[in-house]
C-alpha atoms as a PDB file:
ATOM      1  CA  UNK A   1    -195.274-114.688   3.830  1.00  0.00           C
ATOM      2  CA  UNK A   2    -197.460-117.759   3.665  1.00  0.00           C
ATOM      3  CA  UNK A   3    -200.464-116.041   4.724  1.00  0.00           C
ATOM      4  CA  UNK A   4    -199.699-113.392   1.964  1.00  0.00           C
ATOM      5  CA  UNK A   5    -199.230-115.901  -0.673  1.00  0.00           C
ATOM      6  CA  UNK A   6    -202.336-117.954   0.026  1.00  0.00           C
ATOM      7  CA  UNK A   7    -204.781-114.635   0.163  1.00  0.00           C
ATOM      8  CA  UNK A   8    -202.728-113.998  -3.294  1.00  0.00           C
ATOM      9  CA  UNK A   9    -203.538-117.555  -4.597  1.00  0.00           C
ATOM     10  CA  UNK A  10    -207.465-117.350  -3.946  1.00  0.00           C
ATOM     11  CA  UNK A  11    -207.555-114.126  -5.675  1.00  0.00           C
ATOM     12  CA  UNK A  12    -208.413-115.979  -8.591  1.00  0.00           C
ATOM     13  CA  UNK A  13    -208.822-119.352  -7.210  1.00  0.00           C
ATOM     14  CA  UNK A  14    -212.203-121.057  -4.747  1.00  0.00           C
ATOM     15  CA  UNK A  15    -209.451-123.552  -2.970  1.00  0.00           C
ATOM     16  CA  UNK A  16    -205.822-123.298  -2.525  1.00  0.00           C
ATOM     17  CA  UNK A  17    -203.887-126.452  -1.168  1.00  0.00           C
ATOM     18  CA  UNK A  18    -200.694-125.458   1.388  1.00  0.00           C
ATOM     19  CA  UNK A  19    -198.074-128.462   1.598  1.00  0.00           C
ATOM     20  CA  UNK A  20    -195.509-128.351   4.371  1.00  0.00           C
ATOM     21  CA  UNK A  21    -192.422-130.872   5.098  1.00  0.00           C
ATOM     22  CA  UNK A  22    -192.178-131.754   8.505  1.00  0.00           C
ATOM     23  CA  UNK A  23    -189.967-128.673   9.102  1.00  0.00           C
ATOM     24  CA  UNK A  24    -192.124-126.126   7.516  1.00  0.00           C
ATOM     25  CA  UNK A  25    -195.284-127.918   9.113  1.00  0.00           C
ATOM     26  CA  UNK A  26    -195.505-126.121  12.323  1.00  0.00           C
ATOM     27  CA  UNK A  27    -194.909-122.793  10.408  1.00  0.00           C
ATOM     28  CA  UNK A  28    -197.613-123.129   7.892  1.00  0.00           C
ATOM     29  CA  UNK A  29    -200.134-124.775   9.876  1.00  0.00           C
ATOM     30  CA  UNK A  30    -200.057-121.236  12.623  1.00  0.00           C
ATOM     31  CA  UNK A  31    -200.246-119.458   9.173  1.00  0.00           C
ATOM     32  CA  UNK A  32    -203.169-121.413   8.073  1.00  0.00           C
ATOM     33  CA  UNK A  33    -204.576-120.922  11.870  1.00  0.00           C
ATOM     34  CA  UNK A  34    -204.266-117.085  11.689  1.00  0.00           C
ATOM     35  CA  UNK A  35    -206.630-117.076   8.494  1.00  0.00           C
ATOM     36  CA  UNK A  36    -209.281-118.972   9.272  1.00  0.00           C
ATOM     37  CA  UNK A  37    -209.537-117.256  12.900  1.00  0.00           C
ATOM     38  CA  UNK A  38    -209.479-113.628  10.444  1.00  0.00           C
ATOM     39  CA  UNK A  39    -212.386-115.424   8.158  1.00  0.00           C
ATOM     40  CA  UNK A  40    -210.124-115.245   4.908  1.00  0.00           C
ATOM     41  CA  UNK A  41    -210.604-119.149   4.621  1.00  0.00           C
ATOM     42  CA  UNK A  42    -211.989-122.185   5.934  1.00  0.00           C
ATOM     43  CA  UNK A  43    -211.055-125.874   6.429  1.00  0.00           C
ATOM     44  CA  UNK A  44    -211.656-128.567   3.328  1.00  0.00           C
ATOM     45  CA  UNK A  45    -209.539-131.079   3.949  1.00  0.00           C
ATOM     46  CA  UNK A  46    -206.343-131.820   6.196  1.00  0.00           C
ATOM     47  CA  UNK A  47    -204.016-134.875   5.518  1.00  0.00           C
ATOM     48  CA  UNK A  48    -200.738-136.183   5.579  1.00  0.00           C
ATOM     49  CA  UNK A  49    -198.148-137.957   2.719  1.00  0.00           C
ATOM     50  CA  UNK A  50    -195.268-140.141   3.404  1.00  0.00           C
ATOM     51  CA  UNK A  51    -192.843-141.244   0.927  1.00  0.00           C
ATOM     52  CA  UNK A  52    -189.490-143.080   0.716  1.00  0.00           C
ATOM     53  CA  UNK A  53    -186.637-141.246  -0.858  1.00  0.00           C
ATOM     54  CA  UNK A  54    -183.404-142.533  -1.139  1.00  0.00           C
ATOM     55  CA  UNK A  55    -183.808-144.792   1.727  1.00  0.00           C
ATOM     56  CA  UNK A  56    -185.179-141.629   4.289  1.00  0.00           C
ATOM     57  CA  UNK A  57    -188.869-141.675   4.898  1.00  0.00           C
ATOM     58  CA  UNK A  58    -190.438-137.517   3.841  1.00  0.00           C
ATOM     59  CA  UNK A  59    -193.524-136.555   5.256  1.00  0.00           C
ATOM     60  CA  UNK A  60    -195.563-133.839   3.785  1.00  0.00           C
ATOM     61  CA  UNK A  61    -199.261-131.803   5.825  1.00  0.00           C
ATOM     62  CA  UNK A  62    -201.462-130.561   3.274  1.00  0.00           C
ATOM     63  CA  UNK A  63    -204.161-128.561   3.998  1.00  0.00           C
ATOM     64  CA  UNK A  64    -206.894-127.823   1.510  1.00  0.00           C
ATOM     65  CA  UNK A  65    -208.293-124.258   1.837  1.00  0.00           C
ATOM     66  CA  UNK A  66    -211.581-122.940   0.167  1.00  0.00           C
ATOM     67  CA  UNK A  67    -212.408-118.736   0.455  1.00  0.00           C
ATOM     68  CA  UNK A  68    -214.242-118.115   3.409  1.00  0.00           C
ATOM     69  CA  UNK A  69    -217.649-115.836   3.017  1.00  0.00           C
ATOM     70  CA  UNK A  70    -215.964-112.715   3.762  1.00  0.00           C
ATOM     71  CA  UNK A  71    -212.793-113.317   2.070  1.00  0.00           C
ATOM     72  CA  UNK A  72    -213.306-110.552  -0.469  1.00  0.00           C
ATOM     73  CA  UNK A  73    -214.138-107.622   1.946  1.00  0.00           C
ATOM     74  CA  UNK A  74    -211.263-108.592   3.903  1.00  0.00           C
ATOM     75  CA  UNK A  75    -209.111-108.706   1.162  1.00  0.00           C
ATOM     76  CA  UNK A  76    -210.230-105.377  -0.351  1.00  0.00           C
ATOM     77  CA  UNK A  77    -209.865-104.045   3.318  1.00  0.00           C
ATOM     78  CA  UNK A  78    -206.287-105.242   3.520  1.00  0.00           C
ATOM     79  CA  UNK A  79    -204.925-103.773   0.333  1.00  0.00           C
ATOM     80  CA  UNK A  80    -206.683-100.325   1.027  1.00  0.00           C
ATOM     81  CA  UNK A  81    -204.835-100.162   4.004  1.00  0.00           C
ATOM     82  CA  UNK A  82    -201.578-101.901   2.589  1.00  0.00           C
ATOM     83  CA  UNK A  83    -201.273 -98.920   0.042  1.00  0.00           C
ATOM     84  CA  UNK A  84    -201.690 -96.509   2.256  1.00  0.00           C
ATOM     85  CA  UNK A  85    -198.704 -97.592   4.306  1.00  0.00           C
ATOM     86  CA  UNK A  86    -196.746 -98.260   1.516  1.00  0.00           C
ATOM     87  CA  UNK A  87    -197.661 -94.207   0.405  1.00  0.00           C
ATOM     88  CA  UNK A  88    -196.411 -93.191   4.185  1.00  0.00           C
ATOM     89  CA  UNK A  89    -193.243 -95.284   3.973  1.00  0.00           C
ATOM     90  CA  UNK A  90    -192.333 -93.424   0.585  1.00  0.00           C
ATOM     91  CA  UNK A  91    -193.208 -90.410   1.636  1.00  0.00           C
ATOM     92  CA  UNK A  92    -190.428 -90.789   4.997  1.00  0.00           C
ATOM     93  CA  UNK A  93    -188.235 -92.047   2.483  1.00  0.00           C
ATOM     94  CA  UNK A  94    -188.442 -89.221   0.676  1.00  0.00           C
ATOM     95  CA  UNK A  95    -187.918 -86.578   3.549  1.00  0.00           C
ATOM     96  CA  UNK A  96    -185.374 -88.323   5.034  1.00  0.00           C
ATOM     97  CA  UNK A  97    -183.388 -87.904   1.467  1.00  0.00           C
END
């Protein structure tokens, strides 16, 4: 689902920013991993934020994200194929009624 959302957010956007607690962390940062190794995005910027909350330190990862030079094709690519899967999963639907 993150990988989804952040090919969804640079639809329209150059940079996208993912921010992860410490639980989520590990999570987003393999999702953020997987996209850069397809060529959807690359690296800007990678830090960390800690803050005090009712007396219980938070830590937050963001990662800064800018389009990487194919990210177009590939996303063109993916939704082509998305439909037609989508098609053959209504279509079993539909016999199977």
């Amino acid at each position: 689902q993150i990988q989804y959302l952040v090919r969804e957010g640079l639809k329209n956007s150059e940079s996208i920013d993912v921010s992860a607690v410490t639980k989520s962390a590990p999570a987003a940062t393999r999702a953020v991993e997987h996209l850069i190794k397809l060529g959807y995005v690359v690296y800007k910027n990678v830090q960390t934020d800690t803050s005090i909350i009712n007396n219980s330190r938070r830590t937050r990862l963001i990662i800064s994200l800018s389009k990487g030079s194919d990210y177009q094709r590939l996303y063109d690519e993916n939704e082509e194929k998305r439909k037609k899967y989508q098609e053959q999963k209504s279509q079993q639907q539909q016999k199977s009624i």
